[in-house]
N, C-alpha and C. Protein backbone atom coordinates (compact mmCIF):
# COMPACT_ATOMS: atom_id res chain seq x y z
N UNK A 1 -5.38 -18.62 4.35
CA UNK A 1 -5.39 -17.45 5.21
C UNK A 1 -4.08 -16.70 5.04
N UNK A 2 -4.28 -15.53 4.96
CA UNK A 2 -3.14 -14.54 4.85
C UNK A 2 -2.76 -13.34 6.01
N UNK A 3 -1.82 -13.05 6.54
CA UNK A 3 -1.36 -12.05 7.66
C UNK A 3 -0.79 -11.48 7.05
N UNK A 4 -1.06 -9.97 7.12
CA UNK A 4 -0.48 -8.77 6.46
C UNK A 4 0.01 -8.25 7.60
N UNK A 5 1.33 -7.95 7.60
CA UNK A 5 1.92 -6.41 8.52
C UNK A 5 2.79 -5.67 7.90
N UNK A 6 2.71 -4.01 8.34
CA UNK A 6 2.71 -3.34 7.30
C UNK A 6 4.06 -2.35 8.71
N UNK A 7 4.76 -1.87 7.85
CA UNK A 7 6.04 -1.32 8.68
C UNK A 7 6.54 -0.49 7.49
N UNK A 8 7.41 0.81 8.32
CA UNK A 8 7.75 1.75 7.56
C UNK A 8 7.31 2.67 7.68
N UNK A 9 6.33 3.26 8.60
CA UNK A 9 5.57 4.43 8.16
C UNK A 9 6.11 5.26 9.87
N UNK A 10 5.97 6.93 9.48
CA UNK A 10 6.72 7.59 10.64
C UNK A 10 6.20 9.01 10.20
N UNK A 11 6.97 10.20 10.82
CA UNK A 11 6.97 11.64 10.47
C UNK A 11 7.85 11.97 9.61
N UNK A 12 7.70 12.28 8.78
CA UNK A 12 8.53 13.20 7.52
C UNK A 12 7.81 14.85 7.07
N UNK A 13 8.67 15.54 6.86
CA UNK A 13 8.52 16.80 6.30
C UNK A 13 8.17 16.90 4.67
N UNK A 14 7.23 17.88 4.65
CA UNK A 14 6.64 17.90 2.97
C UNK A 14 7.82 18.03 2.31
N UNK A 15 7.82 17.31 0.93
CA UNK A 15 8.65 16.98 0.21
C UNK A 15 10.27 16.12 0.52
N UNK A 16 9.65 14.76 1.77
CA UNK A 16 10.71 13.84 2.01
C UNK A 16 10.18 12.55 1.40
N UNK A 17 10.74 11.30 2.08
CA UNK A 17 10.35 10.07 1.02
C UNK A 17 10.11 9.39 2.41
N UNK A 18 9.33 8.17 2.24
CA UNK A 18 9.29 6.97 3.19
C UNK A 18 9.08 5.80 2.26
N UNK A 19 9.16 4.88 2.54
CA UNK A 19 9.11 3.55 1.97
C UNK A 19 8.15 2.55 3.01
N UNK A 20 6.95 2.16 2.55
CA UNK A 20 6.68 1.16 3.28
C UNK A 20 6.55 -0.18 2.90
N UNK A 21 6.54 -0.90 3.94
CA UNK A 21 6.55 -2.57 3.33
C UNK A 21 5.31 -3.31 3.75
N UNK A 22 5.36 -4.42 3.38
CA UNK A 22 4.25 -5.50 3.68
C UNK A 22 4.49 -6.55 3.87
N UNK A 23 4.67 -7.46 4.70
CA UNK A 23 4.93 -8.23 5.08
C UNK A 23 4.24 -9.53 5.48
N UNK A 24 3.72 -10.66 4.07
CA UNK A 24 2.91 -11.54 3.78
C UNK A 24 3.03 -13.29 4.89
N UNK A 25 2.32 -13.46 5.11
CA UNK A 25 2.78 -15.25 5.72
C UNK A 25 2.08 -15.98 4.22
N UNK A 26 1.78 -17.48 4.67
CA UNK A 26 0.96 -17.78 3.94
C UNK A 26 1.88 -18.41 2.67
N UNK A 27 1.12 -19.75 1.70
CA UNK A 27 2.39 -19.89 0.92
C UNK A 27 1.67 -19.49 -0.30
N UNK A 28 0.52 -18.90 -0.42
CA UNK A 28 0.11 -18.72 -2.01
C UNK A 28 0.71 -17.10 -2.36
N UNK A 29 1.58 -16.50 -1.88
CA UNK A 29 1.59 -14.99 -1.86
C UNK A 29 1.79 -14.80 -3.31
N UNK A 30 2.21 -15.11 -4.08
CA UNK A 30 2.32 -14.86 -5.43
C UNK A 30 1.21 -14.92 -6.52
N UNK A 31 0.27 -15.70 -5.53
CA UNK A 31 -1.16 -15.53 -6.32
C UNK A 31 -1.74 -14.35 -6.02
N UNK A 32 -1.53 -13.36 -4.90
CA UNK A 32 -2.60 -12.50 -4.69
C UNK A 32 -2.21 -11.57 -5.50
N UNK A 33 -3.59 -10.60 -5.61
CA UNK A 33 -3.38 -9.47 -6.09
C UNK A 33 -3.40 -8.24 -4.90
N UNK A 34 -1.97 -7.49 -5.02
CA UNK A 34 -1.67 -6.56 -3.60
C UNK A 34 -2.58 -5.21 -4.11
N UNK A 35 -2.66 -4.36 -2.71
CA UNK A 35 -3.29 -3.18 -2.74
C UNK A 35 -2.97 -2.22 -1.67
N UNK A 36 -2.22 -1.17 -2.05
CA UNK A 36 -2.46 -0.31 -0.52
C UNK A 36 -3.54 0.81 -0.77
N UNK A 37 -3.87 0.89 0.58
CA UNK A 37 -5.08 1.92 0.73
C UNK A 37 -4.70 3.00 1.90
N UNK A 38 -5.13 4.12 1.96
CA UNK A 38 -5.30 4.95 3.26
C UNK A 38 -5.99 5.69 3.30
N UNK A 39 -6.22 5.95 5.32
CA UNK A 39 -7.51 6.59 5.56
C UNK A 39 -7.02 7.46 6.73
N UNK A 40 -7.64 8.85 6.25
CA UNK A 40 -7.25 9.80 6.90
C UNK A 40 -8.28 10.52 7.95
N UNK A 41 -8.20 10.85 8.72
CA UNK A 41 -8.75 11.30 10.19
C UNK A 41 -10.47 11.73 9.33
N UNK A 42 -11.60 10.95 9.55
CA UNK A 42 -12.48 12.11 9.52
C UNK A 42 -12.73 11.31 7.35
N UNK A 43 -12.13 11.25 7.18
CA UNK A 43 -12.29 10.69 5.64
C UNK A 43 -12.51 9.29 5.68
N UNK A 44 -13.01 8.38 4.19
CA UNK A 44 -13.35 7.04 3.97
C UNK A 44 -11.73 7.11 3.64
N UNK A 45 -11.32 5.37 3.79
CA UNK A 45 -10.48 4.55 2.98
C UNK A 45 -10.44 4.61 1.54
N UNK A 46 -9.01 4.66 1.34
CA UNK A 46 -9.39 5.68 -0.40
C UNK A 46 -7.98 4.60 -1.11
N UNK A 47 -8.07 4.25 -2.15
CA UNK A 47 -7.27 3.63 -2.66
C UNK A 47 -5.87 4.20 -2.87
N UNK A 48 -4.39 3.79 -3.08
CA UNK A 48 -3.47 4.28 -3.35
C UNK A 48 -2.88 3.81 -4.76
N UNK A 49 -2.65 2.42 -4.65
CA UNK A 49 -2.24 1.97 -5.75
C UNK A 49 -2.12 0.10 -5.43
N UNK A 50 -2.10 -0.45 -6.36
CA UNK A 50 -1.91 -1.74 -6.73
C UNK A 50 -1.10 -2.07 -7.46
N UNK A 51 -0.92 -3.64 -7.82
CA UNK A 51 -0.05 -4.36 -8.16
C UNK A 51 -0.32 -5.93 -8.61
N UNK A 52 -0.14 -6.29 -9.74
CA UNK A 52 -1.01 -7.68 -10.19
C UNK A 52 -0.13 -8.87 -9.42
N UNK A 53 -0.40 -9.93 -9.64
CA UNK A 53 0.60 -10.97 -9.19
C UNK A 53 2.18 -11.38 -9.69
N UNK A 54 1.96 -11.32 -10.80
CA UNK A 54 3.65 -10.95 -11.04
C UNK A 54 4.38 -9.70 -11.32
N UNK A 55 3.51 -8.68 -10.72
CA UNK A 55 4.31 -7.18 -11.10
C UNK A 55 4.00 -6.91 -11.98
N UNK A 56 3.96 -7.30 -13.29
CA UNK A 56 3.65 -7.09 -14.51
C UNK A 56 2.15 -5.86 -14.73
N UNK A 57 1.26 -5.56 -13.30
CA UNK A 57 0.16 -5.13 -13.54
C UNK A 57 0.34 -3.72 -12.27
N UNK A 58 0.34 -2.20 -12.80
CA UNK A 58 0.55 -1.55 -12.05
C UNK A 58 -0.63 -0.27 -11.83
N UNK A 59 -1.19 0.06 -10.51
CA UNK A 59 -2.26 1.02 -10.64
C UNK A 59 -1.89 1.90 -9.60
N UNK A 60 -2.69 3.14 -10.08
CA UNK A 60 -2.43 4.27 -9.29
C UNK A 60 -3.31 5.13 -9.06
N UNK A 61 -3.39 5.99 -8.16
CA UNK A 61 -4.65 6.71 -7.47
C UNK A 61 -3.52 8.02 -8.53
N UNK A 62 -4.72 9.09 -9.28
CA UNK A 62 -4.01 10.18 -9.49
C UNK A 62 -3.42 10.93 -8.64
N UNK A 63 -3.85 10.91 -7.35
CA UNK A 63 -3.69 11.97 -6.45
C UNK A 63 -1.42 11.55 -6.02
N UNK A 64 -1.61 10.18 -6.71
CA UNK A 64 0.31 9.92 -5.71
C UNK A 64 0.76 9.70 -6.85
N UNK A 65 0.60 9.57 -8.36
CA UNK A 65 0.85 9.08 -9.46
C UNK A 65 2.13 9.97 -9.90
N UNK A 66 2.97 9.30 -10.38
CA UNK A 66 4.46 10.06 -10.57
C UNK A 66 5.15 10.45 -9.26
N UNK A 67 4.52 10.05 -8.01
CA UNK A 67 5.49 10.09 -7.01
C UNK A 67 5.80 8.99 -5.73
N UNK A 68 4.52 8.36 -5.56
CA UNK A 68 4.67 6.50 -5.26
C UNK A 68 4.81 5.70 -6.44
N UNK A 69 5.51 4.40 -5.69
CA UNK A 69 5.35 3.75 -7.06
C UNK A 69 5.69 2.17 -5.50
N UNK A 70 5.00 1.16 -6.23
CA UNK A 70 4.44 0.12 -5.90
C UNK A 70 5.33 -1.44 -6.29
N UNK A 71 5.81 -2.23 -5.49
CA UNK A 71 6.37 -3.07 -5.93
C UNK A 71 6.58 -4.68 -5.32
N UNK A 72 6.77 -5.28 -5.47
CA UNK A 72 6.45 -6.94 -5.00
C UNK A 72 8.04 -7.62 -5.39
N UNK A 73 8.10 -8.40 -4.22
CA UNK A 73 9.06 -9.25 -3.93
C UNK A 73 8.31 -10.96 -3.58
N UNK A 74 7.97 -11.61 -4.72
CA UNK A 74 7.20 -13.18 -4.55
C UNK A 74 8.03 -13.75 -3.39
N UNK A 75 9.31 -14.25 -3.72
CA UNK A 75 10.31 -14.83 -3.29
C UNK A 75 10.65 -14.49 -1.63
N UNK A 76 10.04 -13.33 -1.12
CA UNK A 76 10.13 -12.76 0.05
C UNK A 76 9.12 -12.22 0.58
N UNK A 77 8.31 -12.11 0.22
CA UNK A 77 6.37 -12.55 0.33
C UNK A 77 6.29 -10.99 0.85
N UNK A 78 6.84 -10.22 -0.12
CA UNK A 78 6.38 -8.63 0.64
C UNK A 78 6.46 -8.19 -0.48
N UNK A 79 5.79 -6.75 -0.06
CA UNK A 79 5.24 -5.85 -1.46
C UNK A 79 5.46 -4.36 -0.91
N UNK A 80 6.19 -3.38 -1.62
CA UNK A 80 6.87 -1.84 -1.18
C UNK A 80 5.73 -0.71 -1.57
N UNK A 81 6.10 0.11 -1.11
CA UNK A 81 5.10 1.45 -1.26
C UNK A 81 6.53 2.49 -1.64
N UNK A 82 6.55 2.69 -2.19
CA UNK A 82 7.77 3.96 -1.99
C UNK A 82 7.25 5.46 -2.52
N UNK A 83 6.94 6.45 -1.40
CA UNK A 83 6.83 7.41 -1.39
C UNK A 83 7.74 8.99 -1.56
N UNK A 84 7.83 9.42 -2.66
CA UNK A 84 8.66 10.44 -2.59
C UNK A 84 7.37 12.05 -2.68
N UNK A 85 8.33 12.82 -2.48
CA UNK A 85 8.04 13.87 -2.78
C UNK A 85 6.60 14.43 -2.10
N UNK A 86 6.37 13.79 -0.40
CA UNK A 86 5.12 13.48 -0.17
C UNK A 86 5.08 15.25 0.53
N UNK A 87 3.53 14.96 0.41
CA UNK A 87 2.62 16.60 1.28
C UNK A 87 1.65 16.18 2.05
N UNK A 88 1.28 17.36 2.81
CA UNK A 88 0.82 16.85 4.23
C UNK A 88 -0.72 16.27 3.67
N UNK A 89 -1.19 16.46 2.67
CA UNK A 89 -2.47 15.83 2.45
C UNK A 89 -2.13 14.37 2.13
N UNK A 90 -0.93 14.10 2.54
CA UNK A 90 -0.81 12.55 2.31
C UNK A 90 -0.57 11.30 3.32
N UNK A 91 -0.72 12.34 4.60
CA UNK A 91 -0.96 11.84 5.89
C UNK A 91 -2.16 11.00 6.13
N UNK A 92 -1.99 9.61 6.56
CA UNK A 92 -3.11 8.98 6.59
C UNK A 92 -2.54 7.47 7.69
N UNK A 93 -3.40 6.32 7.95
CA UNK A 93 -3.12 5.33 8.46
C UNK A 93 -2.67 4.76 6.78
N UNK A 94 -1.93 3.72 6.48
CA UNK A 94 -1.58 3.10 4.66
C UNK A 94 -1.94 1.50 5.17
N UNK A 95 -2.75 1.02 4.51
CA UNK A 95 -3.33 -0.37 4.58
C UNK A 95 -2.50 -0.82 3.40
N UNK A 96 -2.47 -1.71 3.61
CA UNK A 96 -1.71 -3.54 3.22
C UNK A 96 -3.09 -4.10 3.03
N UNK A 97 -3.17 -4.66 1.71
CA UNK A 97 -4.65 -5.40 1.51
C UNK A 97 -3.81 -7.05 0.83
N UNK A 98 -4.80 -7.84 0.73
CA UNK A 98 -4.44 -8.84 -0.64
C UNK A 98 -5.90 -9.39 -1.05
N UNK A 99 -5.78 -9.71 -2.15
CA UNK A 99 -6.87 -10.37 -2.97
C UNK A 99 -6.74 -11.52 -3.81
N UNK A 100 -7.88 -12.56 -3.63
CA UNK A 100 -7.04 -13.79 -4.03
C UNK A 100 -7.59 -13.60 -5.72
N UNK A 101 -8.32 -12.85 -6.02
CA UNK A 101 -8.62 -12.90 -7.72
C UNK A 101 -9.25 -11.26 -8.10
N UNK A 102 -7.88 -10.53 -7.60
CA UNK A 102 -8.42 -8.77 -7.45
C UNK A 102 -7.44 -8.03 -7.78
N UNK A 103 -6.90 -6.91 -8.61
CA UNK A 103 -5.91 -6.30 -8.50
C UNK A 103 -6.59 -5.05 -9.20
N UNK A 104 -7.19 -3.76 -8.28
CA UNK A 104 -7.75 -2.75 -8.51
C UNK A 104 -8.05 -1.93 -7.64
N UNK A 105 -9.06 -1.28 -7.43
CA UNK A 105 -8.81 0.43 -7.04
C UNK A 105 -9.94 -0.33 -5.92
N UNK A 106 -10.86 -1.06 -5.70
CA UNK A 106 -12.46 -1.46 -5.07
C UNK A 106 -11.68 -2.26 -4.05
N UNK A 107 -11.58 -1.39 -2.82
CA UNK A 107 -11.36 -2.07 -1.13
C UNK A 107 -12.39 -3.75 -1.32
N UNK A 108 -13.68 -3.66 -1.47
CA UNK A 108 -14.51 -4.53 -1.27
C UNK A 108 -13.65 -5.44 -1.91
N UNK A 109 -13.23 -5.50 -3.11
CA UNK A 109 -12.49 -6.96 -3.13
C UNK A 109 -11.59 -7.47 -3.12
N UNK A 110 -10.84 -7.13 -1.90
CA UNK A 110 -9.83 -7.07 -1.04
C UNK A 110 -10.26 -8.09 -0.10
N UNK A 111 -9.81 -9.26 0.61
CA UNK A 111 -9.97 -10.33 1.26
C UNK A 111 -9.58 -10.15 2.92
N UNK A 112 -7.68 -9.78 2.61
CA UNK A 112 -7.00 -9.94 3.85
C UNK A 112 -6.63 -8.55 4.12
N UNK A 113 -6.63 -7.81 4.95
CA UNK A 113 -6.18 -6.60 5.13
C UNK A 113 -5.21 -6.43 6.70
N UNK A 114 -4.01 -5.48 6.64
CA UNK A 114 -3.28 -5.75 7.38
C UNK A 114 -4.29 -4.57 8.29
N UNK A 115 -3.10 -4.23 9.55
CA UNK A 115 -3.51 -3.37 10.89
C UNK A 115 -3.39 -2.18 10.27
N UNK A 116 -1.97 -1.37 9.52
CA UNK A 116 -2.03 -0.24 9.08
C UNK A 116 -0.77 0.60 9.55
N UNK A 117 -0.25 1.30 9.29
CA UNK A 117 1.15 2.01 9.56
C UNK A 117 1.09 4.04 9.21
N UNK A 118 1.25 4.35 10.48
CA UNK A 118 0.39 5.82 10.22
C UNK A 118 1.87 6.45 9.56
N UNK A 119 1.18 7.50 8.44
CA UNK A 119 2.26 8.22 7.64
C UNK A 119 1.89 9.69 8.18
N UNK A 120 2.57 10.56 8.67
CA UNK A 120 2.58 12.33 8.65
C UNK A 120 3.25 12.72 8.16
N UNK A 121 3.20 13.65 7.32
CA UNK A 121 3.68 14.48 6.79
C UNK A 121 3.35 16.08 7.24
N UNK A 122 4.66 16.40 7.78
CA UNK A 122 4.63 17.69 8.05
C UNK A 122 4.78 19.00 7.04
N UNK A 123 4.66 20.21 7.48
CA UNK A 123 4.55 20.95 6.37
C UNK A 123 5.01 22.09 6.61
């Protein structure tokens, strides 16, 4: 069993940065494959980007590509979102997922999913 909590997320103005984190229990964390997702008022849950188990494996939604970028700490059982250069269409709740044999864009095979950390972006 895995507990995701997800921290970092607040109001920023179009074209500022936030960083969010994830924050894993559990002792297999280095096996999963991470995922953040977000879902915006009125829209489905839409993928953002991923991350394989040793970092080595990196994915991205076109829509944040060249301006999030995605990263994992084994040793400290958390995994970063770092957002620059964000616009208000990037306002959403940002899910924390893990997968014990998954590292891709498909919510469904996603196992553990955290509560969620709302991002605004003003404009």
């Amino acid at each position: 069993q895995v507990q995701l909590v997800e921290s970092g997320g607040g109001l920023v103005q179009a074209g500022g940065s936030l960083r969010l984190s994830c924050a894993a229990s559990g002792r297999t964390f280095s096996r999963y494959g991470m995922g953040w997702f977000r879902q915006a008022p009125g829209k489905e849950r839409e993928f953002v980007a991923a991350i394989g188990w040793s970092g080595g494996t990196t994915l991205y939604a076109d829509s944040v590509k060249g301006r999030f970028s995605i990263s994992r700490n084994n040793a400290q059982k958390t995994v970063s979102l770092r957002m620059d250069n964000l616009k208000p269409e990037d306002t959403a709740v940002y899910y924390c997922a893990a997968s014990n044999d998954y590292t891709g864009r498909n919510s469904v095979r996603y196992d553990y999913w955290g509560q969620g950390t709302q991002v605004t972006v003003s404009s």
